[in-house]
Protein backbone atom coordinates (compact mmCIF):
# COMPACT_ATOMS: atom_id res chain seq x y z
CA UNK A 1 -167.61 73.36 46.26
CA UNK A 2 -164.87 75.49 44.73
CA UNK A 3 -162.59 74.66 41.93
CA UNK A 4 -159.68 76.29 40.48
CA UNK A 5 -159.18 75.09 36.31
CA UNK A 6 -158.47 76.67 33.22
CA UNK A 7 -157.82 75.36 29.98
CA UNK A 8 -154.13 77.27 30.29
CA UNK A 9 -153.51 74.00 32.14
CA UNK A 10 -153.44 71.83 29.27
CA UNK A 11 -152.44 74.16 25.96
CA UNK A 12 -149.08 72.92 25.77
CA UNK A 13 -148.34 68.78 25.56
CA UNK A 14 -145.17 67.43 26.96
CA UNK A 15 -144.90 64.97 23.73
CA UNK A 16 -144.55 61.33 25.04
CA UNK A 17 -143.13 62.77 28.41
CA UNK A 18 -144.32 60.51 31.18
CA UNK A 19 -146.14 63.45 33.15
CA UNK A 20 -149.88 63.37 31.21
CA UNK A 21 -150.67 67.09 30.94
CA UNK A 22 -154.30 65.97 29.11
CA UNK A 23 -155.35 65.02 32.30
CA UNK A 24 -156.15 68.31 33.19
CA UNK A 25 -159.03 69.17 30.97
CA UNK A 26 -160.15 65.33 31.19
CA UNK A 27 -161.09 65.98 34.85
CA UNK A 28 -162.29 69.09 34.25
CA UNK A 29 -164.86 67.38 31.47
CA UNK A 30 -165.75 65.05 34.15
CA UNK A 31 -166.63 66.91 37.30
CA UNK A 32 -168.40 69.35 35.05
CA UNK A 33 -170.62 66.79 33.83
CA UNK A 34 -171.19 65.58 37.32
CA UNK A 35 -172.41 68.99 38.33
CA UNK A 36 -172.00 70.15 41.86
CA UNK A 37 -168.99 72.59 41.53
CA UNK A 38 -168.33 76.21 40.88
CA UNK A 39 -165.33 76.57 38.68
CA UNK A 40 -162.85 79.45 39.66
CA UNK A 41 -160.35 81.02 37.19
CA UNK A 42 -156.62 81.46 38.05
CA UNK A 43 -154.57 84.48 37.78
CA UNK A 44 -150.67 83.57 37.32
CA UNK A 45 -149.03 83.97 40.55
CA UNK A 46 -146.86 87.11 40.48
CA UNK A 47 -143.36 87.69 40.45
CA UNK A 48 -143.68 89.79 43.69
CA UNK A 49 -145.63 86.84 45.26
CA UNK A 50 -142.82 84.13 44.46
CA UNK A 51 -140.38 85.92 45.47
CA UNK A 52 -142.06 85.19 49.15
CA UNK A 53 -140.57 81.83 48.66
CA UNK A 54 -137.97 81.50 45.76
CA UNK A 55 -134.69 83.51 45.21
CA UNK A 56 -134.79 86.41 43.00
CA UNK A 57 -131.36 84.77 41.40
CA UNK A 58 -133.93 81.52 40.58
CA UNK A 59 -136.97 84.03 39.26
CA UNK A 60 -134.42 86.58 37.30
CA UNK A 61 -133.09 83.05 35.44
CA UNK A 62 -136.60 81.70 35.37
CA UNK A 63 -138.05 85.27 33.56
CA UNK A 64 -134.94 86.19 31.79
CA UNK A 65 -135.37 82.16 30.03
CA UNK A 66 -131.60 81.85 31.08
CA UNK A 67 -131.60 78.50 33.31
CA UNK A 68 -128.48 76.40 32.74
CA UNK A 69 -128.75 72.95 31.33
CA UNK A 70 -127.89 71.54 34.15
CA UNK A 71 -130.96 73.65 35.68
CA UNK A 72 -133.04 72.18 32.51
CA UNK A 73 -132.18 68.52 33.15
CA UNK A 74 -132.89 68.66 36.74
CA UNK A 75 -136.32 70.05 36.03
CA UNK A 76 -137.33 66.79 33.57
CA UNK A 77 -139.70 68.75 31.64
CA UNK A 78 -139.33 69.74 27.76
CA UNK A 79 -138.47 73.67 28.79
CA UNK A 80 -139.87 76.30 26.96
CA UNK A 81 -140.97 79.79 28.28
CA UNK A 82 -144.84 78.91 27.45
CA UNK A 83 -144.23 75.91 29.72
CA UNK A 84 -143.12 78.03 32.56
CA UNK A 85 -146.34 80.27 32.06
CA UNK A 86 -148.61 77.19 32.01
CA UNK A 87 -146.88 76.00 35.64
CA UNK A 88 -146.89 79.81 37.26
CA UNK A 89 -150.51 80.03 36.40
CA UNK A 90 -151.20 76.90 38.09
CA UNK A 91 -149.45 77.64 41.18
CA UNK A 92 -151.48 80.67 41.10
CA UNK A 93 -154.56 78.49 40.90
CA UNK A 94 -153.49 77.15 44.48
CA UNK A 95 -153.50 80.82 45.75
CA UNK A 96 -157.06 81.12 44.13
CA UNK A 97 -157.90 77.59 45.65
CA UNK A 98 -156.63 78.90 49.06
CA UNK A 99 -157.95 81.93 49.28
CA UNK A 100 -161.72 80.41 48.32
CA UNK A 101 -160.95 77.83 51.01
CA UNK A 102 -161.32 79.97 54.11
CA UNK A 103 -164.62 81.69 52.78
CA UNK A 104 -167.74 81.23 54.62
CA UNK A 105 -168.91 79.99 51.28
CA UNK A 106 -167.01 77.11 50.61
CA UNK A 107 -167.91 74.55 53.13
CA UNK A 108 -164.46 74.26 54.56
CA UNK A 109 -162.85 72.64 51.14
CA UNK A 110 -161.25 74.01 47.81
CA UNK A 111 -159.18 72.25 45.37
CA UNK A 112 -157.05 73.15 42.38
CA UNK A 113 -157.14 70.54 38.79
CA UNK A 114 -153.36 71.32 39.33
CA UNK A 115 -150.75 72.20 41.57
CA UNK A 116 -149.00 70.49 44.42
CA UNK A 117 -145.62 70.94 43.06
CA UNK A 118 -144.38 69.45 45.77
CA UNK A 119 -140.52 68.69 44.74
CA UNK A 120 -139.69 72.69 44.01
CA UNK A 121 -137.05 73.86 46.01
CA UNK A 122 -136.23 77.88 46.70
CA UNK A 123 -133.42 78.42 44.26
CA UNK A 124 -134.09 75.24 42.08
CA UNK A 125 -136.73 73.23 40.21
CA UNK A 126 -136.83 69.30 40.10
CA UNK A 127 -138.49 66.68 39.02
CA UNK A 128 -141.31 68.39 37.21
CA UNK A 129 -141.38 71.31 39.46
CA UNK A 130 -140.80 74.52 38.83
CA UNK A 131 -142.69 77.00 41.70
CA UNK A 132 -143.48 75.23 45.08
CA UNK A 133 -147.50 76.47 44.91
CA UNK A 134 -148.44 75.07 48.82
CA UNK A 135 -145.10 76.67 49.74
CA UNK A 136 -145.99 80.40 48.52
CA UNK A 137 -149.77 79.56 49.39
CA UNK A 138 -149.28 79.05 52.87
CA UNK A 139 -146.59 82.05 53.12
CA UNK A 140 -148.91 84.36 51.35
CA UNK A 141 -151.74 83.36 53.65
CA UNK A 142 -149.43 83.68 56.79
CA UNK A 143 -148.75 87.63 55.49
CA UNK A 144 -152.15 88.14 54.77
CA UNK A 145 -153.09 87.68 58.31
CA UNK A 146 -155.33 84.73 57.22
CA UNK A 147 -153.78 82.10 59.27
CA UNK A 148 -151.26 81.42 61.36
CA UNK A 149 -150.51 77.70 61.82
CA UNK A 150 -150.81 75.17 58.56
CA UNK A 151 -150.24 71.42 58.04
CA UNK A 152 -149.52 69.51 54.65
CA UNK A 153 -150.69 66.01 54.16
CA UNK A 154 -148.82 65.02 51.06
CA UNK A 155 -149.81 61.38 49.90
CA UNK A 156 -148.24 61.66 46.87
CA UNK A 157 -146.21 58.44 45.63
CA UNK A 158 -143.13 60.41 45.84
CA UNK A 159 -141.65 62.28 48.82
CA UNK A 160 -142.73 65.77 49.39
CA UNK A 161 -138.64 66.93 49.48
CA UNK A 162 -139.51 70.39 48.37
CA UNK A 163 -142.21 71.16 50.62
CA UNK A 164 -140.52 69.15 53.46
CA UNK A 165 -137.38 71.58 53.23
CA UNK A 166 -139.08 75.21 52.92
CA UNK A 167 -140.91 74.10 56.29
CA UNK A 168 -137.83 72.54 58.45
CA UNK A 169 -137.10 74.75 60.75
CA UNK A 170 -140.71 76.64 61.21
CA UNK A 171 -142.61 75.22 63.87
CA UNK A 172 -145.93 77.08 62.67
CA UNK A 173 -145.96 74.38 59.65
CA UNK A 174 -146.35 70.43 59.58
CA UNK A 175 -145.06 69.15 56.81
CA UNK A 176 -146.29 64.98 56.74
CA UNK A 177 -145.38 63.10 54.38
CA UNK A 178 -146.48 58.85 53.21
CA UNK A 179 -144.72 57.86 50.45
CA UNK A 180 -142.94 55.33 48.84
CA UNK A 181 -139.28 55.04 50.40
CA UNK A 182 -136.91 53.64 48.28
CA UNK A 183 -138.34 55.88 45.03
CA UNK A 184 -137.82 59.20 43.91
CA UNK A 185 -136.22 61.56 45.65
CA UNK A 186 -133.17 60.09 46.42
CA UNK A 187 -132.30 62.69 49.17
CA UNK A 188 -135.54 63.52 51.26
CA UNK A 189 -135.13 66.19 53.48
CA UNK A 190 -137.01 65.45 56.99
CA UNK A 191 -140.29 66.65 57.81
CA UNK A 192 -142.57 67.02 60.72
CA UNK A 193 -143.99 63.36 60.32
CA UNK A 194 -142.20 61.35 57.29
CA UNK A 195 -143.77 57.43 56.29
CA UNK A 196 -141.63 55.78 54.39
CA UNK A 197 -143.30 52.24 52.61
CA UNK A 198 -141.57 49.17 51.02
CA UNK A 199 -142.72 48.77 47.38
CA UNK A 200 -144.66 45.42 48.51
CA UNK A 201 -147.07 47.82 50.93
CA UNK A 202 -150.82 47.90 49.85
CA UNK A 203 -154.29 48.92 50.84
CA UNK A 204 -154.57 47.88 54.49
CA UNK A 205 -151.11 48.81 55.27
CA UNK A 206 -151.42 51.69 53.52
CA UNK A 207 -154.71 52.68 54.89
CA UNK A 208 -153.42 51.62 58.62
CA UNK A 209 -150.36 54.03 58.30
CA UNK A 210 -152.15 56.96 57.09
CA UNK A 211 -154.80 56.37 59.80
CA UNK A 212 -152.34 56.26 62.60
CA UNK A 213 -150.52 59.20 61.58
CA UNK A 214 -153.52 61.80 61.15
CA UNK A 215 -153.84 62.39 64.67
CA UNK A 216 -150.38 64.19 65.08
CA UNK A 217 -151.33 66.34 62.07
CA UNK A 218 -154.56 67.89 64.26
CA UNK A 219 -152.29 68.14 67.60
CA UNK A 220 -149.89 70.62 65.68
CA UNK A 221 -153.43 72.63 65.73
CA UNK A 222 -153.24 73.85 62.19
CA UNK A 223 -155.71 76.61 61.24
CA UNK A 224 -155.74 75.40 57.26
CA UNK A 225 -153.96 71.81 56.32
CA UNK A 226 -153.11 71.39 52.46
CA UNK A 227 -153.60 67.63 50.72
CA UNK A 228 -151.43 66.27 48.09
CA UNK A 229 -153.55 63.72 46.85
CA UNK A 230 -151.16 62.31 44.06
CA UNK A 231 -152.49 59.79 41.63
CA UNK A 232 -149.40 58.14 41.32
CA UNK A 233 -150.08 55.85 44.59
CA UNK A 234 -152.27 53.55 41.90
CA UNK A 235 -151.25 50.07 42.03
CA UNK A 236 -150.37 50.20 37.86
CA UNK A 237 -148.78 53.67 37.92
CA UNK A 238 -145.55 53.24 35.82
CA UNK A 239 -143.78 55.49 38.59
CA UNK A 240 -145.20 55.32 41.77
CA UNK A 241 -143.67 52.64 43.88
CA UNK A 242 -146.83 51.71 45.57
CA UNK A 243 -149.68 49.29 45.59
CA UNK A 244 -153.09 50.85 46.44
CA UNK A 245 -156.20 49.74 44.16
CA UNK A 246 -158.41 52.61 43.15
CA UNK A 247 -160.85 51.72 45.62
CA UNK A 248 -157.95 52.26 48.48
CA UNK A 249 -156.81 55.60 46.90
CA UNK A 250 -160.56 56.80 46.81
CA UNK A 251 -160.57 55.66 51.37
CA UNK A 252 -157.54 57.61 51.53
CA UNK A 253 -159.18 60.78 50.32
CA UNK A 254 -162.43 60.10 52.87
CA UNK A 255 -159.87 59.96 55.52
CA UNK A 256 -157.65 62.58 55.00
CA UNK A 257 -160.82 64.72 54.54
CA UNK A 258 -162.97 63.30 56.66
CA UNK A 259 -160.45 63.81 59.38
CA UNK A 260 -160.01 67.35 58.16
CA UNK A 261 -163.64 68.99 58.49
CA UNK A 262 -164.35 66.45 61.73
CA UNK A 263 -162.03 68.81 63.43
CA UNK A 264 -162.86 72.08 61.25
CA UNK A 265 -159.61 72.78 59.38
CA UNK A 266 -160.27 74.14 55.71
CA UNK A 267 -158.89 71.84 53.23
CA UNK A 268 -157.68 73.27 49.93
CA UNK A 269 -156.91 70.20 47.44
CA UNK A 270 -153.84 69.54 44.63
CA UNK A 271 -152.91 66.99 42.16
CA UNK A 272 -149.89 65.90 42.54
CA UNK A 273 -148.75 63.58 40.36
CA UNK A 274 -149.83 60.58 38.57
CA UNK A 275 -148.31 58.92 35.54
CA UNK A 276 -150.39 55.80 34.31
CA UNK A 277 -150.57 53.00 31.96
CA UNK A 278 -154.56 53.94 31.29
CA UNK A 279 -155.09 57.86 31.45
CA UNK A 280 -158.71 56.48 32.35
CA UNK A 281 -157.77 55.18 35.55
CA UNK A 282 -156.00 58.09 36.50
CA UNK A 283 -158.98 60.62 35.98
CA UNK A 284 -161.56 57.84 38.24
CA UNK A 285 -158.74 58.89 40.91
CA UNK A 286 -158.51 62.52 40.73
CA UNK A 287 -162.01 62.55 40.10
CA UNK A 288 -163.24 60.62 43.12
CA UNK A 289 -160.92 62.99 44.83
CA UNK A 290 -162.88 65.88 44.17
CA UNK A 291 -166.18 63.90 44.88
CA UNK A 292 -165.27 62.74 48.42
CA UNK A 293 -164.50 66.80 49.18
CA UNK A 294 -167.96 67.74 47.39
CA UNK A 295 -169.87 65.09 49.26
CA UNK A 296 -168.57 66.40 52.81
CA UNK A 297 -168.62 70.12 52.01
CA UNK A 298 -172.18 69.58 51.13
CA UNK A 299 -172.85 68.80 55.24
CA UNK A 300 -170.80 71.56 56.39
C-alpha cells in the first residue's frame, strides 16, 4: 500500500498549540516498523495548481506573507512563512496520495500522514487550515481526465465546512459529512449528506449512522471517494465533541473502507484532525487507520 510522508511534516512545532504536529513522524515510526507500506515523497503543491481552487487575491497574500490579522486569527495557527510551506507540501502529499490511488499498483487505496484540511475555504483559511488539499485533489484529477465523479466521506469530529462549500452546487461531487453538531464550525455550509450528533452519541449510534448513510455515497456513483478519518472522534479528545472508544474509531475505518473497495472505488486516505490528552492514543488511531486500508488492499 502507498503512503505519502515526509519529515517536512513535522520540522516546525506549534509550541503548546492544541493541534500535535509530532504526530506526524510518530505514525510514520510506527507503520514503518510494521512493514507492509511503500512510502511516497511529496512535492509542494504549486501555485498554478491552487489556484484551481483558491483566489489568486488569497495565494498573492498567502506568498507575498501579507495576510491581515484578522486573516491570522481566523487561521488559529502560530503563522510564519515556514509554517505555510510545511501545510502546502502536505496538501501536495494528497495530490501524490491521489494520483498513486488510481494506479493498477495500489490495490485501490492510498493515504497521506497529513492532509484533509477540511475547514479551508477559497479566499480564506480557518481553523487550522490553510489550502483545502481534497478540494484541489479532486479538481486536479477532474482536469487531468482521471475521473469524473468523486465522493468525500469526512468523519472528522468537526464539520467538513470547507470542503462542504467548494462542492455545493456541483453535482459531480458528494460531499458527506458525520460530525459532531453543536461543535466547531459554528456556520456549516450544507452538503450532499450532512449527520449531525449530540455530544452524548457513542459507538453503536455512531457506528449505526455511518452505516446507514454509506449507501447514498455509492448511488452518487463516484469514480474515486476521499476519507477524512479524523482522530478527534476519540472519546478523550480535548476537542472533539464525540464519544467513540478506539475500538469504535478502528470499525469505522473497516466500514468506510470496506464499503469502498466492495464496490471498487479507489480510496485515497487523510488525517484530519485529532487533538488528545495521550499523543499515544492518538497514533493507535491513525495507525489502525492505515492498517485496516493495508489489510484490504492486500486482497485486491
Amino acid at each position: 500500500m502507498f503512503l505519502v510522508y515526509s519529515p517536512v511534516y513535522h520540522l516546525v512545532t506549534l509550541g503548546d498549540h492544541v493541534f500535535p504536529m509530532h504526530k506526524y513522524e510518530a505514525v510514520y515510526r510506527e507503520l514503518r516498523a510494521g512493514g507492509g507500506f511503500e512510502f511516497l515523497e511529496p512535492e509542494p503543491a504549486s501555485w498554478t495548481d491552487l489556484a484551481l481552487v483558491h483566489t489568486s487575491e488569497f495565494l498573492r497574500k498567502v506568498r507575498t506573507n501579507t495576510l491581515t490579522a484578522m486573516e491570522i486569527r481566523r487561521l488559529e495557527l502560530p503563522w510564519s512563512v515556514r509554517v505555510m510551506e510545511q501545510l502546502r507540501l502536505m496538501t501536495g502529499g494528497t495530490l501524490v496520495a491521489a494520483r498513486a490511488s488510481l494506479e493498477p499498483s495500489s490495490g485501490g487505496v492510498a493515504g497521506n500522514i497529513g492532509g484533509g484540511f477540511h475547514h479551508a475555504f477559497d479566499d480564506h483559511g480557518v481553523g487550522f487550515c490553510l489550502f483545502n488539499d481534497v478540494a484541489l485533489a479532486i479538481r486536479l484529477l477532474q482536469r487531468d481526465g482521471r475521473i469524473q465523479r468523486a465522493a468525500v466521506i469526512d468523519c472528522d469530529a468537526h464539520h467538513g465546512n470547507g470542503t462542504a462549500a467548494f462542492f455545493q452546487h456541483d453535482e459531480r461531487v458528494f460531499t458527506f459529512s458525520i460530525h459532531a453538531e453543536h461543535n466547531y464550525p459554528a456556520f456549516k455550509p450544507r452538503g450532499s449528506l450532512d449527520i449531525g450528533l449530540e455530544s452524548s452519541a457513542g459507538d453503536r449510534e455512531y457506528i449505526e449512522r455511518l452505516r446507514g448513510a454509506l449507501p447514498a455515497v455509492l448511488a452518487s456513483r463516484p469514480e474515486i471517494a476521499f476519507y477524512v478519518a479524523g482522530g478527534d472522534v476519540h472519546r478523550d479528545d480535548q476537542i472533539g465533541g464525540l464519544g467513540l472508544s478506539t475500538a469504535a474509531a478502528r470499525e469505522r475505518d473497516r466500514l468506510v473502507l470496506r464499503t469502498c473497495a466492495e464496490a471498487g472505488i479507489p480510496v485515497v486516505i487523510v488525517l484530519a484532525g485529532g487533538y488528545p490528552r495521550s499523543l499515544d492514543t492518538l497514533v493507535e488511531i491513525h495507525c489502525a487507520t492505515f492498517e485496516e486500508a493495508k489489510r484490504l488492499s492486500a486482497f485486491a
